[in-house]
C-alpha atoms as a PDB file:
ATOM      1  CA  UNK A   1     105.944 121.195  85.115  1.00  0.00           C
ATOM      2  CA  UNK A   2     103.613 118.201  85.989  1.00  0.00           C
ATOM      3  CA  UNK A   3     100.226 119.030  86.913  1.00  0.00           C
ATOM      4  CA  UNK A   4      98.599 117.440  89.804  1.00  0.00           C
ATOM      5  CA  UNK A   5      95.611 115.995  88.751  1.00  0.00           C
ATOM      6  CA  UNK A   6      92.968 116.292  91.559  1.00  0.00           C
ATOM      7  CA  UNK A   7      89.741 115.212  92.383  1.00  0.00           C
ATOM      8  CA  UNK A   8      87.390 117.574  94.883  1.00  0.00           C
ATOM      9  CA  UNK A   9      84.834 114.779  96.875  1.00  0.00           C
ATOM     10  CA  UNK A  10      82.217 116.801  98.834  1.00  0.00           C
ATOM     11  CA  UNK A  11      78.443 116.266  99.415  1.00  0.00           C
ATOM     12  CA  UNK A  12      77.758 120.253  99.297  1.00  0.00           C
ATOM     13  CA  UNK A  13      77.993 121.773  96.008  1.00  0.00           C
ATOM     14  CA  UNK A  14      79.188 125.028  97.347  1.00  0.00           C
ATOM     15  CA  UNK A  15      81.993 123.119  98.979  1.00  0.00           C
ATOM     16  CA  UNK A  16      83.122 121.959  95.805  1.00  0.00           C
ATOM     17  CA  UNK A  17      82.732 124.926  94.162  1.00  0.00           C
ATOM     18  CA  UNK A  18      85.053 127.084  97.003  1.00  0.00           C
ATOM     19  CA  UNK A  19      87.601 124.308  96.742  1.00  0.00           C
ATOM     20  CA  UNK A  20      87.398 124.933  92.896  1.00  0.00           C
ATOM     21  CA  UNK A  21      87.810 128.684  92.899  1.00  0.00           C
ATOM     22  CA  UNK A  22      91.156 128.179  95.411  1.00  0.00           C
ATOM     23  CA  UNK A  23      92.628 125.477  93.535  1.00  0.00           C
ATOM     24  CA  UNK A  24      92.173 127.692  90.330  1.00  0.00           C
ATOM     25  CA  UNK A  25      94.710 129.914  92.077  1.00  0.00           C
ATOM     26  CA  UNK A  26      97.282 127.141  91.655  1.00  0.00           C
ATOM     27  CA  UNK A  27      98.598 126.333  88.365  1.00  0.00           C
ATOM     28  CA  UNK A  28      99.970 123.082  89.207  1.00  0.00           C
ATOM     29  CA  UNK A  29      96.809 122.170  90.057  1.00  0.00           C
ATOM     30  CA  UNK A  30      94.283 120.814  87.559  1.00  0.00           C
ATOM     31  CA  UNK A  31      90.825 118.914  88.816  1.00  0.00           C
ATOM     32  CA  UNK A  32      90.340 116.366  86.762  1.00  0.00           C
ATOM     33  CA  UNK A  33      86.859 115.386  88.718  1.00  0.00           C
ATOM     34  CA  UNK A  34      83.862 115.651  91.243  1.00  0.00           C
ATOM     35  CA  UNK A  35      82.136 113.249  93.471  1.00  0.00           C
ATOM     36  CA  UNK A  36      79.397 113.669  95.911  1.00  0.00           C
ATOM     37  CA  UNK A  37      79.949 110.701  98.100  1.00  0.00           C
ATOM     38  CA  UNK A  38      82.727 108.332  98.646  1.00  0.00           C
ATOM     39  CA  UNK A  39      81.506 105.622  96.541  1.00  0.00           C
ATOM     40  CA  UNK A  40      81.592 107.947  93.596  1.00  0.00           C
ATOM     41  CA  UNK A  41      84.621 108.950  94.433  1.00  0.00           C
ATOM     42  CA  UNK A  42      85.997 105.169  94.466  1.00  0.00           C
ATOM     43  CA  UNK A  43      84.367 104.545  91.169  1.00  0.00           C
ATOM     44  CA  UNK A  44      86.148 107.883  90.366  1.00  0.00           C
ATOM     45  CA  UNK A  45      89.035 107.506  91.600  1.00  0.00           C
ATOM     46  CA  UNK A  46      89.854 103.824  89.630  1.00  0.00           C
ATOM     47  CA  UNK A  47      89.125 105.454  86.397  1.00  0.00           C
ATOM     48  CA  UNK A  48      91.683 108.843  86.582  1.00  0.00           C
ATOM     49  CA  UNK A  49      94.069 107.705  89.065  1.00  0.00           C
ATOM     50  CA  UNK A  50      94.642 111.424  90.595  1.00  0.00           C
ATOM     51  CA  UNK A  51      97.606 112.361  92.123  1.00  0.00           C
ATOM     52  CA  UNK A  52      95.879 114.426  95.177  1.00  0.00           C
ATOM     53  CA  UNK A  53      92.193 114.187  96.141  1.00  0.00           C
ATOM     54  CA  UNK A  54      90.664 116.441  98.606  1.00  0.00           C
ATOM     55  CA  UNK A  55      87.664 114.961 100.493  1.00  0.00           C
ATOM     56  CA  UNK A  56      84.788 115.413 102.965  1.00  0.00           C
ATOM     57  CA  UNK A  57      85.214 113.765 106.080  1.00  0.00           C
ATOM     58  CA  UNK A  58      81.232 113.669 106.274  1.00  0.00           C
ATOM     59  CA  UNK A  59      79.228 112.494 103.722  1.00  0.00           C
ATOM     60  CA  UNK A  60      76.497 110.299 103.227  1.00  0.00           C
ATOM     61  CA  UNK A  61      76.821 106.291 101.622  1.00  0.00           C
ATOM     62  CA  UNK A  62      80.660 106.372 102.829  1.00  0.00           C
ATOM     63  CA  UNK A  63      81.707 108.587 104.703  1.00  0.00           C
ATOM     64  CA  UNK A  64      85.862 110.533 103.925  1.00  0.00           C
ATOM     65  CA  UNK A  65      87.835 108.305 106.154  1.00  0.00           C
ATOM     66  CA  UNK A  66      86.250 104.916 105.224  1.00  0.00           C
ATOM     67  CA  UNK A  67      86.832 106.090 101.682  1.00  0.00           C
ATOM     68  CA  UNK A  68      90.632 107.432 102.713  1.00  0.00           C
ATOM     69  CA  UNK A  69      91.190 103.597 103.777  1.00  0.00           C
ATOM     70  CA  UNK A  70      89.833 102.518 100.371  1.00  0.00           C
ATOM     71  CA  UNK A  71      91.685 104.872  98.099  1.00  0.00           C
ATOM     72  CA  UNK A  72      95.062 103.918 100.474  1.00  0.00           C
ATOM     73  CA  UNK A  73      94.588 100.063  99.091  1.00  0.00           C
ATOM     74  CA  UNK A  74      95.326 101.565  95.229  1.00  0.00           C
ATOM     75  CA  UNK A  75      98.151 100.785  93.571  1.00  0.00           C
ATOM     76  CA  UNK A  76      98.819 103.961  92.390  1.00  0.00           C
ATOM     77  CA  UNK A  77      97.717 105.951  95.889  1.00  0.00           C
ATOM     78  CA  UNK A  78      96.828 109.721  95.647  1.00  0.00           C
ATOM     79  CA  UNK A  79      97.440 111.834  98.211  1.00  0.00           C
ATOM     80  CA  UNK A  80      94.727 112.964 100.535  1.00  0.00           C
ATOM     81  CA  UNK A  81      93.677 116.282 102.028  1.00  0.00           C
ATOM     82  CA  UNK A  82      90.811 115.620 104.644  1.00  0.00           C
ATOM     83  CA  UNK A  83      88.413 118.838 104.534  1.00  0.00           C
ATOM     84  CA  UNK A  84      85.019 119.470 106.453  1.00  0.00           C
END
């Protein structure tokens, strides 16, 4: 079974850290990487090419759906799960 690798892009650390504990649940599920804003996350994002990201809508430098239109132009695109 392929594993989804997944990124978790939040500003609040315990945000990331709930997302963490219910992915953990979920063995297809492994996160592969944090970010705290969505320029991390670009940066990120380029490097592991994840299959699924969930991200922030809110968040400061750039904000979930101006990232969302970023990560969209990839050529491999993940799959995004908007949280707040």
């Amino acid at each position: 079974m392929k594993r989804l690798q997944t990124m978790i892009v939040d500003d609040e650390p315990l945000a990331i850290e709930r997302l963490e504990i219910l992915c953990s649940d979920h063995a297809i599920i492994e996160i592969v990487g944090t970010a705290n804003d969505g320029v991390a996350a670009l940066r990120m994002a380029q490097q592991l090419t994840p299959d699924l990201i969930f991200l922030d809508i809110g968040m400061p430098k750039m904000d979930g759906i101006n990232a969302a239109r970023a990560l969209g132009l990839m050529d491999k695109k993940p799959a995004i799960v908007l949280v707040t």
